[in-house]
Protein backbone atom coordinates (compact mmCIF):
# COMPACT_ATOMS: atom_id res chain seq x y z
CA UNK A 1 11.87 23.77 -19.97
CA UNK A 2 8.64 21.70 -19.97
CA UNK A 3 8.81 21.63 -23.70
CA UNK A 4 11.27 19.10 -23.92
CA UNK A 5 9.92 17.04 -21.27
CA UNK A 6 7.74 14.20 -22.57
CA UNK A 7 3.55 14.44 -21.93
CA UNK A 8 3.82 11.34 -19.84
CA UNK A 9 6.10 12.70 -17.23
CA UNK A 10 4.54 15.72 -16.96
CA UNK A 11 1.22 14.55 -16.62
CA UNK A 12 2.01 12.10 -13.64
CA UNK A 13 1.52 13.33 -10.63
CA UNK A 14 3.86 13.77 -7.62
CA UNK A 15 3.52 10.96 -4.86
CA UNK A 16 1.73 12.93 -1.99
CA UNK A 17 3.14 11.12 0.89
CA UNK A 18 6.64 11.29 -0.22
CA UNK A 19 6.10 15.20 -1.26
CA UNK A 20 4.60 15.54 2.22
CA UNK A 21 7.92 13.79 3.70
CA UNK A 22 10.24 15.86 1.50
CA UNK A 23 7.78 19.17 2.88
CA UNK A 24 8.76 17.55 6.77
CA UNK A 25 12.27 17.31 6.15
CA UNK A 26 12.66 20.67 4.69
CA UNK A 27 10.84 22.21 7.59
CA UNK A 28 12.57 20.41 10.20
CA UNK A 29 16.27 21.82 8.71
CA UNK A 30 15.21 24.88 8.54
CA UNK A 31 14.63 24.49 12.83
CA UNK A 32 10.83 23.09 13.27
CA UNK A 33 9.66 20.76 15.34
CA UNK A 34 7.63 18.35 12.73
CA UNK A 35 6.23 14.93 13.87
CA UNK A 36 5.77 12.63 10.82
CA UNK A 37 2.52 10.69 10.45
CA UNK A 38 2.65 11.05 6.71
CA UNK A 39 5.09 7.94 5.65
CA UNK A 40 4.06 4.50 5.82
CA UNK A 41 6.91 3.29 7.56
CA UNK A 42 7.41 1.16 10.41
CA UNK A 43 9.55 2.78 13.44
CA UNK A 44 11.46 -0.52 14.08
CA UNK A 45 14.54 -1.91 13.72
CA UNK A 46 14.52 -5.01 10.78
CA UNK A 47 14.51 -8.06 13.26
CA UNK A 48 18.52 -9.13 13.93
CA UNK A 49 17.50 -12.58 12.53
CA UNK A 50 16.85 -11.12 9.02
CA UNK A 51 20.03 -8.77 9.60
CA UNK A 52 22.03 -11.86 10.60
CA UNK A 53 21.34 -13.58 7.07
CA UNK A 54 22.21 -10.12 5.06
CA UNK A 55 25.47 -10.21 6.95
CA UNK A 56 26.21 -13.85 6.56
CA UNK A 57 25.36 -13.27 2.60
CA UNK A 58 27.79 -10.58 2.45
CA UNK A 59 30.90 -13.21 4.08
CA UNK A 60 29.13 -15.65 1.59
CA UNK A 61 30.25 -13.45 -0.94
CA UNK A 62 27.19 -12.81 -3.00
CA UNK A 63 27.83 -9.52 -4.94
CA UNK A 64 26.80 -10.22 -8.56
CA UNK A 65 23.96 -9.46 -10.37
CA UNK A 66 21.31 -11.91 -9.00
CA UNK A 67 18.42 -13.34 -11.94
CA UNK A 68 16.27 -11.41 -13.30
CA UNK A 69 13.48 -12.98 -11.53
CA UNK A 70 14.91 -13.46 -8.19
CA UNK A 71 17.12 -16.56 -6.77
CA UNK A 72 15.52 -19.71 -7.02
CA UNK A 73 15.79 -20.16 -3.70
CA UNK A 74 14.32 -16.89 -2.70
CA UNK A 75 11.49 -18.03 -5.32
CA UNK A 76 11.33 -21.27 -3.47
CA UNK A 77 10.89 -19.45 -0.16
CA UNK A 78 8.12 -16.89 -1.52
CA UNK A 79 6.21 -20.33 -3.03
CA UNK A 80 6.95 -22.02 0.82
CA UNK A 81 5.28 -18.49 2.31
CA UNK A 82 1.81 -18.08 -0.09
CA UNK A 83 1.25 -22.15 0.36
CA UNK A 84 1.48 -21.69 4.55
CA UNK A 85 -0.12 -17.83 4.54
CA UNK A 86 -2.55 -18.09 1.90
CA UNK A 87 -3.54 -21.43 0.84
CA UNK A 88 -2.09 -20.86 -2.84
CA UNK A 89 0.06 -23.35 -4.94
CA UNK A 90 2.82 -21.33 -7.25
CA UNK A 91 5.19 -22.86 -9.53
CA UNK A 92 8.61 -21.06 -9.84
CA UNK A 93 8.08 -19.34 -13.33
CA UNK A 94 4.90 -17.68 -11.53
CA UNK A 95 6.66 -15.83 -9.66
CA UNK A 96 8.59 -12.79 -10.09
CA UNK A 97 10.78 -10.85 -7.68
CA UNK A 98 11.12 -6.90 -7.79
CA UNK A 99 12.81 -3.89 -6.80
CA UNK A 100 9.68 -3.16 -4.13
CA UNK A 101 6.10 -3.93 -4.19
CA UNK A 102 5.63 -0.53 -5.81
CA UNK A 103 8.12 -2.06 -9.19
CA UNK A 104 5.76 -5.17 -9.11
CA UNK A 105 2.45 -3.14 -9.39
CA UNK A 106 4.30 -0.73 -11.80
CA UNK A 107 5.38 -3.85 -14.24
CA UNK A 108 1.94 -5.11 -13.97
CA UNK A 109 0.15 -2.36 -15.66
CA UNK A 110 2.74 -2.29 -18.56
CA UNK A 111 2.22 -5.51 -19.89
CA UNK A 112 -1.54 -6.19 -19.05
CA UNK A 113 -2.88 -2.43 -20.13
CA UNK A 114 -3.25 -1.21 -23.65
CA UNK A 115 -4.46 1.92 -23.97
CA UNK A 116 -7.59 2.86 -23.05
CA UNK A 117 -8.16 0.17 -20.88
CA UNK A 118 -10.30 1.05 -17.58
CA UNK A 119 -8.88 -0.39 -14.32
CA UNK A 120 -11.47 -0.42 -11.42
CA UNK A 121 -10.29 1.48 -8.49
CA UNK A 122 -12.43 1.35 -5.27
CA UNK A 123 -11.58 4.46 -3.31
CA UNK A 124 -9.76 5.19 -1.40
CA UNK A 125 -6.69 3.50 -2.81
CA UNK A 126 -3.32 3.64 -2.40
CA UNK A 127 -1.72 6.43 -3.58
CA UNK A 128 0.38 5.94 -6.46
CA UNK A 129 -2.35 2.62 -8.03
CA UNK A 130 -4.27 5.61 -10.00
CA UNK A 131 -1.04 7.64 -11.77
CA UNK A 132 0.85 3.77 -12.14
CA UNK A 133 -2.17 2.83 -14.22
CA UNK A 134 -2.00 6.61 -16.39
CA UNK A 135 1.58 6.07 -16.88
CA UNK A 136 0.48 2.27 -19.11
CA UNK A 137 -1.59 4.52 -20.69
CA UNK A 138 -4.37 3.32 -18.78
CA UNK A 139 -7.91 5.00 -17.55
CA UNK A 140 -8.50 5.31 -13.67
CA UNK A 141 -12.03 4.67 -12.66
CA UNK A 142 -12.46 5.70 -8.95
CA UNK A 143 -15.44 3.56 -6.88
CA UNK A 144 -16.72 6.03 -4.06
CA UNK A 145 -16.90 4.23 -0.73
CA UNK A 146 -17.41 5.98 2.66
CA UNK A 147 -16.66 5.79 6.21
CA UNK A 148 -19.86 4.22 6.51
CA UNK A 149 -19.04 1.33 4.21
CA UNK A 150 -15.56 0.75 6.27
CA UNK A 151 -14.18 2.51 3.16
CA UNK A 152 -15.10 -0.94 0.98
CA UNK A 153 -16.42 -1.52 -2.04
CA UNK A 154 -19.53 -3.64 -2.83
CA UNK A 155 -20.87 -6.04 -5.89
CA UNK A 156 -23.29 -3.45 -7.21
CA UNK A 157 -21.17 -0.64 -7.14
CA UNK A 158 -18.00 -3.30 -8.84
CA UNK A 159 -20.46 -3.97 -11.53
CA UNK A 160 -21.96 -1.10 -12.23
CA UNK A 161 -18.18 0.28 -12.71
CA UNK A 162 -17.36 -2.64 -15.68
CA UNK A 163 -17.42 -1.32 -19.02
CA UNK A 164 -16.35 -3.31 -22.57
CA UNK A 165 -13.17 -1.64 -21.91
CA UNK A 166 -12.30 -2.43 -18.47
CA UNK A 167 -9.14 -4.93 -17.55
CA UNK A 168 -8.25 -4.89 -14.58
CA UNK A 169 -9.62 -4.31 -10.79
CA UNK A 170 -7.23 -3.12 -8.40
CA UNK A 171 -7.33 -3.43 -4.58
CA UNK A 172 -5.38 -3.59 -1.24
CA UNK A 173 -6.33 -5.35 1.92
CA UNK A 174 -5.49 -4.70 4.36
CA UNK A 175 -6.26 -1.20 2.75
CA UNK A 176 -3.54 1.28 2.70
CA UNK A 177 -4.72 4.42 3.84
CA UNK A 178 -7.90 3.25 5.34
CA UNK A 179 -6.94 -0.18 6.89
CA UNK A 180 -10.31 -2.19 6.04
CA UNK A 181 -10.05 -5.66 4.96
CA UNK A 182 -12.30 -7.31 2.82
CA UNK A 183 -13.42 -10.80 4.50
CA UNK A 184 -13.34 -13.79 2.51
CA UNK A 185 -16.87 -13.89 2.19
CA UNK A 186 -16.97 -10.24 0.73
CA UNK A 187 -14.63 -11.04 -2.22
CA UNK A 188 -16.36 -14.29 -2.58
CA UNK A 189 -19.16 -11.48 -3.35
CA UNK A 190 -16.83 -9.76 -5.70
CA UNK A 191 -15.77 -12.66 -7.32
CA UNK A 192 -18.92 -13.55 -8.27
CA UNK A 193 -19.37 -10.05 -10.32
CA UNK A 194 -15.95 -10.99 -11.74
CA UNK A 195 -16.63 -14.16 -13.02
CA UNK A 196 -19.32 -13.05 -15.90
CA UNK A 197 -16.52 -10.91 -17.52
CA UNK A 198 -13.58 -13.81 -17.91
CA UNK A 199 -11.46 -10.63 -19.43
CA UNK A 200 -10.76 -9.00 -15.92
CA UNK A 201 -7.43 -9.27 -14.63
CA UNK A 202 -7.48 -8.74 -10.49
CA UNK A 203 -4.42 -7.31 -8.69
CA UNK A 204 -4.33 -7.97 -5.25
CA UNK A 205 -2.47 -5.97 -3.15
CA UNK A 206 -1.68 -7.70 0.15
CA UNK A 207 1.47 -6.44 1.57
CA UNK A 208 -0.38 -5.68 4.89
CA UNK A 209 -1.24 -8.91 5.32
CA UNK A 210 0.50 -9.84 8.67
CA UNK A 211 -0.48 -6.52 10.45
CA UNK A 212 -3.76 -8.01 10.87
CA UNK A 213 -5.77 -7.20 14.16
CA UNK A 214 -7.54 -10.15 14.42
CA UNK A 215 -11.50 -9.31 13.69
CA UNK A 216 -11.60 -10.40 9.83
CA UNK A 217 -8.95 -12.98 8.65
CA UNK A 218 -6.61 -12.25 5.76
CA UNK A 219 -8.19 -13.80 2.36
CA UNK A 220 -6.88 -14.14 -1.15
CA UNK A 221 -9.03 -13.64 -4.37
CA UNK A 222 -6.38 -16.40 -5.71
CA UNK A 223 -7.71 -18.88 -3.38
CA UNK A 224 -10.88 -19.11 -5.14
CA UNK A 225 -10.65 -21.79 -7.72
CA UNK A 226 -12.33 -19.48 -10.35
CA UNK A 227 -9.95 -17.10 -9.73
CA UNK A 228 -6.87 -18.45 -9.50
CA UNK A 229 -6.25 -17.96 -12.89
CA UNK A 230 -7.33 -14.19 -13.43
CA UNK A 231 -5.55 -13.04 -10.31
CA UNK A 232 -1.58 -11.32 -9.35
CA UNK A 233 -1.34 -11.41 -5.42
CA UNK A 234 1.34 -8.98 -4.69
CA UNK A 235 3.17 -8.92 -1.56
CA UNK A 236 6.85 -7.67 0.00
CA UNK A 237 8.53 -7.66 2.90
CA UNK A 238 8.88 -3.55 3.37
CA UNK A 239 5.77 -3.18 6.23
CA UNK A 240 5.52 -6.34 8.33
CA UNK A 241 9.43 -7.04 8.67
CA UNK A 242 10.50 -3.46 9.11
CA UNK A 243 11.99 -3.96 5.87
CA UNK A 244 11.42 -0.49 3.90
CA UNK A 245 14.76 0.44 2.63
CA UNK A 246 15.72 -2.69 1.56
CA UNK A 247 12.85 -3.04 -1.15
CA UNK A 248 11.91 -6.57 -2.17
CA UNK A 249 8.40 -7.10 -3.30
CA UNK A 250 6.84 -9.88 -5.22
CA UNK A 251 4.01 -11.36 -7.14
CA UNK A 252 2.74 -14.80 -8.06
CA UNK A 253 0.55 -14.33 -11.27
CA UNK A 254 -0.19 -16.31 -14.28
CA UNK A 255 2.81 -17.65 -15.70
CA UNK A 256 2.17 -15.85 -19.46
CA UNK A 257 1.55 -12.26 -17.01
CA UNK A 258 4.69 -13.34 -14.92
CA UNK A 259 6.93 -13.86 -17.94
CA UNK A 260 6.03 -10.92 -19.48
CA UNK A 261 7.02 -8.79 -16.12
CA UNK A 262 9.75 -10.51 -16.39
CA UNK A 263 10.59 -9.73 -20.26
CA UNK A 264 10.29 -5.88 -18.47
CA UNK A 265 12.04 -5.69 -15.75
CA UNK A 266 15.11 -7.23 -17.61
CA UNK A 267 15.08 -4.39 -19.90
CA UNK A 268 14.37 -1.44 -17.23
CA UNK A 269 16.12 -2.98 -13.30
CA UNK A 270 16.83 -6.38 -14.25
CA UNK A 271 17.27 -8.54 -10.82
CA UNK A 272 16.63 -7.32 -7.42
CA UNK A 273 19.58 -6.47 -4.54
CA UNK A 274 21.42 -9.62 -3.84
CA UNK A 275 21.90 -9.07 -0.36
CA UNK A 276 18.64 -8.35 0.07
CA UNK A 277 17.14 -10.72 -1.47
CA UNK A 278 19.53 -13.25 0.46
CA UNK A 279 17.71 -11.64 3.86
CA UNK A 280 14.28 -12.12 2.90
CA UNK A 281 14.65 -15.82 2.02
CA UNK A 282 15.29 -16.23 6.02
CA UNK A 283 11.90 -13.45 6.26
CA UNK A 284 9.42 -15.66 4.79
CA UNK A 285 10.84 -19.04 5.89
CA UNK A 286 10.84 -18.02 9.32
CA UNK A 287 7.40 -18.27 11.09
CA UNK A 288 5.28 -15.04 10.82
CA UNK A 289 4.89 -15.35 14.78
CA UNK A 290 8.70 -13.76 15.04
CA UNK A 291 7.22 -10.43 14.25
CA UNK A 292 4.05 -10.39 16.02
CA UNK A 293 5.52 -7.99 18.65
CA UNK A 294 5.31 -5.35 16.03
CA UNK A 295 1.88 -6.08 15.42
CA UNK A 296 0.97 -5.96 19.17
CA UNK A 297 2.58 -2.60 19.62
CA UNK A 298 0.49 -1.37 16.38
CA UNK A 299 -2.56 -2.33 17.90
CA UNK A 300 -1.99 -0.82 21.20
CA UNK A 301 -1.14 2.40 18.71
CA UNK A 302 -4.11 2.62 17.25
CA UNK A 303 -6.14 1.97 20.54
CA UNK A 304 -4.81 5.05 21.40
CA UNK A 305 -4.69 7.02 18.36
CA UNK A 306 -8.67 6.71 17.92
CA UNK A 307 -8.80 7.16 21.88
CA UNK A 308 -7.14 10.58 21.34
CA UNK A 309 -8.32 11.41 17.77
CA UNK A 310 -12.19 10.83 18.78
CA UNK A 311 -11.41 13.29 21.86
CA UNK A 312 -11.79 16.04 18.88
CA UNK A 313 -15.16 17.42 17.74
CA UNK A 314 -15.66 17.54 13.90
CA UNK A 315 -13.15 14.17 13.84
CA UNK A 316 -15.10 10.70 12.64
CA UNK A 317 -13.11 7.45 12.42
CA UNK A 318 -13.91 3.99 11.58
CA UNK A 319 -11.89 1.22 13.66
CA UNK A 320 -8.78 0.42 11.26
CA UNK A 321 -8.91 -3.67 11.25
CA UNK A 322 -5.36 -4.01 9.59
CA UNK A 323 -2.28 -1.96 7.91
CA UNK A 324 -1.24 1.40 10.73
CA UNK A 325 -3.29 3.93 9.45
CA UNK A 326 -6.11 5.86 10.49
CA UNK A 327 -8.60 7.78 8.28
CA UNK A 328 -10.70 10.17 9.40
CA UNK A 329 -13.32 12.16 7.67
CA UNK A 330 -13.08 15.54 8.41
CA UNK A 331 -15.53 17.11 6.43
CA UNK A 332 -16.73 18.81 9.45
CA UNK A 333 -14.43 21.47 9.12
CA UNK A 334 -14.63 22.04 5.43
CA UNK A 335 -16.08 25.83 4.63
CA UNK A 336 -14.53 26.95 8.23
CA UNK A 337 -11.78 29.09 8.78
CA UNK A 338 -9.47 28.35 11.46
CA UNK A 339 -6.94 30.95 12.87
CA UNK A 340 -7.41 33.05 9.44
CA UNK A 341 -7.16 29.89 7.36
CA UNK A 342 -10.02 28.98 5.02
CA UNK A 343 -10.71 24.96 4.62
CA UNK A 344 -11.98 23.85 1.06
CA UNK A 345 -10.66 20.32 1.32
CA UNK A 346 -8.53 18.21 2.69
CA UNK A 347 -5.85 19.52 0.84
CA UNK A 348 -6.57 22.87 2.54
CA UNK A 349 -6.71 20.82 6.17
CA UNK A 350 -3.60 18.68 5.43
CA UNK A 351 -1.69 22.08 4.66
CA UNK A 352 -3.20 23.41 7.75
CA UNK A 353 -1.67 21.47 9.92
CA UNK A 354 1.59 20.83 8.79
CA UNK A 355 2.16 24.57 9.05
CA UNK A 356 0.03 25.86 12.35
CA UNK A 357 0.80 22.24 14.40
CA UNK A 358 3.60 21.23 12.81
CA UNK A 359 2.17 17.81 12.08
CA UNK A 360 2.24 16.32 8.48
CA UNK A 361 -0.24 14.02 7.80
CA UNK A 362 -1.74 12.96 3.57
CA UNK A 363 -4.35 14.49 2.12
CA UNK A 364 -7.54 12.09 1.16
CA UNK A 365 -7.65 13.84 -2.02
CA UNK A 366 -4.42 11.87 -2.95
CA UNK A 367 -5.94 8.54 -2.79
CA UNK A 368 -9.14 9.55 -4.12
CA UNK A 369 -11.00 10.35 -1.24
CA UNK A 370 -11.28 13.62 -0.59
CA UNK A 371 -13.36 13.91 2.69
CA UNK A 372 -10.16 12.09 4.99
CA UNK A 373 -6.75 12.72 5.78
CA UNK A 374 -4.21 9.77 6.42
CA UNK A 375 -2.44 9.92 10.01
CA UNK A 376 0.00 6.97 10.11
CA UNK A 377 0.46 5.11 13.46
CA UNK A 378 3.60 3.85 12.82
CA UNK A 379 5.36 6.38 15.84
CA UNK A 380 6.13 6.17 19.06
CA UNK A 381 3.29 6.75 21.42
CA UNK A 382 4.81 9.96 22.94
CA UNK A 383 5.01 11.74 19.32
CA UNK A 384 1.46 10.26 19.00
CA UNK A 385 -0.23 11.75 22.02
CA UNK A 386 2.11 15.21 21.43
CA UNK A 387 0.85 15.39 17.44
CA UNK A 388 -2.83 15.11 18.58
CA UNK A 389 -2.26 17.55 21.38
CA UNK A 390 -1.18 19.40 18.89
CA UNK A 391 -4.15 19.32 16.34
CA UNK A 392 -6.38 19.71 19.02
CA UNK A 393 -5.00 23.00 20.16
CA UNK A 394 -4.98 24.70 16.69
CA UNK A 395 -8.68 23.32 15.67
């Protein structure tokens, strides 16, 4: 029946950590005992004070379809939040309020990328940057970083990536899956590659923000002058507020780029959840300090996690600075076969272990890096110290 499915849809590419979820779930109902470290998703409760303003907005009565944009007040808050966080001054018609961060990045690439365009993708990304920018008809082109360049990208390799036909340079940082974060005086270094070609657009992906260890501080390509104008600093509310399922993201962009997401998103979603969007207002007025008990119990997570993970020869990890992710190389074990199981790739080790440890982790291959594996963090620390048990005993 592919024959009547269009080349576009076909073409994309499944999102690996949500197949690898789906994969979980089915395993688990038919009776196994899977731990997932696959999703990137928080394992607390949203924080009563956000819940309290979703309930009060139901009594409030708000039930009808909310602007396209978002509420002004919600705008007003999300202006409030990036002038306190980040230093950045946004006028309401910059900013643009979305079904989830992943909508935001999504609209982007429509109405910036013709086709053909390159967009510069330092590896590894996030997983669903490289098949967004195929689906605006756009052209993927991956940056190779390493473990031994805390998985970031530097000036020479950004400009020896620009071509006459590239338009855009996408990042996230904190970086989801490898949790490095550019300092401020490293994308001062990448801004000044950026600023002999005025015609790249930079997106910005800082919805890690708050989970933020404390050795490099958060920093905004928009809060250089020069590149204010050339930049979209997208953010939500799903990681540091426990706030996955209720799926408000956000940008503030240059007003033409934020009018034209608008223009789409009124023709394919139109306006975000009401309720929502009602909760979120209290998110980002509030002081970020209210949720720095989640960030406390992350980093106590990952002191373990590497504790536990390092405990296991052929596994190399870098010290995750920000998001809940670790990313290992495990190239140690590629051309071995383990219990009758031949490793090519990640891929191959990914696989192994969902099905001999009954652990799913995200194969590097999926965010174009295909020495690593993804383990998320974001457990409790007995299904943490029983999933590496676990690895260990069937490596």
């Amino acid at each position: 029946m592919n024959n009547k499915l269009s080349e576009r849809i076909i073409n994309v590419t499944p999102s690996a950590t949500l197949e690898m979820a789906a994969k979980a779930r089915e395993l688990r109902a038919s009776g196994k005992n899977i731990i997932g470290l696959s999703l990137g998703e928080p394992d607390f409760n949203t924080p009563d004070y956000i819940k309290e303003a979703a309930i009060q907005a139901i009594k409030d009565g708000y039930n009808s379809y909310t602007p396209v944009d978002g509420y002004v007040e919600l705008k007003d808050a999300i202006i409030t939040k990036f002038k306190r966080d980040n230093d950045l001054t946004y006028g309401p018609s910059q900013i643009v309020v979305s079904t989830g961060a992943k909508q935001a990045l999504y609209n982007i690439a429509q109405v910036v990328l013709n086709k053909g365009d390159e967009v510069v993708l330092p590896c590894p990304y996030w997983v669903s940057y490289s098949d967004i920018v195929k689906l605006a008809d756009g052209v993927p082109v991956e940056v190779a970083t390493s473990i031994d360049s805390d998985f970031k990208m530097t000036p020479q390799q950004l400009e020896a990536a620009i071509t006459p036909k590239t338009k855009m340079l996408w990042y996230s940082s904190p970086c989801n899956p490898s949790g490095s974060i550019y300092s401020k005086e490293e994308l001062r270094a990448l801004a000044d590659v950026l600023k002999k070609y005025p015609q790249i657009i930079v997106v910005s992906d800082e919805i890690y923000e708050h989970i933020n260890y404390g050795v490099t501080a958060h920093a905004s390509m928009a809060a250089f002058e020069d590149m204010f104008d050339r930049t979209v600093t997208v953010n939500g509310v799903a990681k540091a507020f426990a706030m996955t399922g209720w799926r408000i993201g956000y940008i503030g962009a240059p007003a033409y780029i934020a009018r034209a997401c608008n223009k789409l998103q009124g023709q394919v979603t139109s306006g975000a959840n009401c309720i929502a969007q009602r909760a979120v207002i209290t998110a980002l007025l509030e002081p970020p300090s209210r949720i720095t008990y989640m960030v406390d119990e992350f980093k106590k997570r990952r002191k373990l996690i590497l504790e536990l993970l390092n405990d296991i020869d052929g596994f190399k990890c870098n010290e995750p600075e920000g998001a809940f992710y670790v990313y290992p190389d495990i190239t140690a074990f590629f051309g071995k076969t383990l219990n009758g199981t031949t490793i090519n790739n990640a891929s191959d080790f990914s696989m192994y272990l969902l099905e001999t440890a009954n652990v799913a982790t995200v194969t590097g291959d999926a965010f174009g890096n295909g020495n690593c594996i993804r383990i998320s963090y974001a457990a409790a620390e007995k299904e943490l110290r029983e999933a590496v048990s676990r690895i260990k005993g069937v490596l």
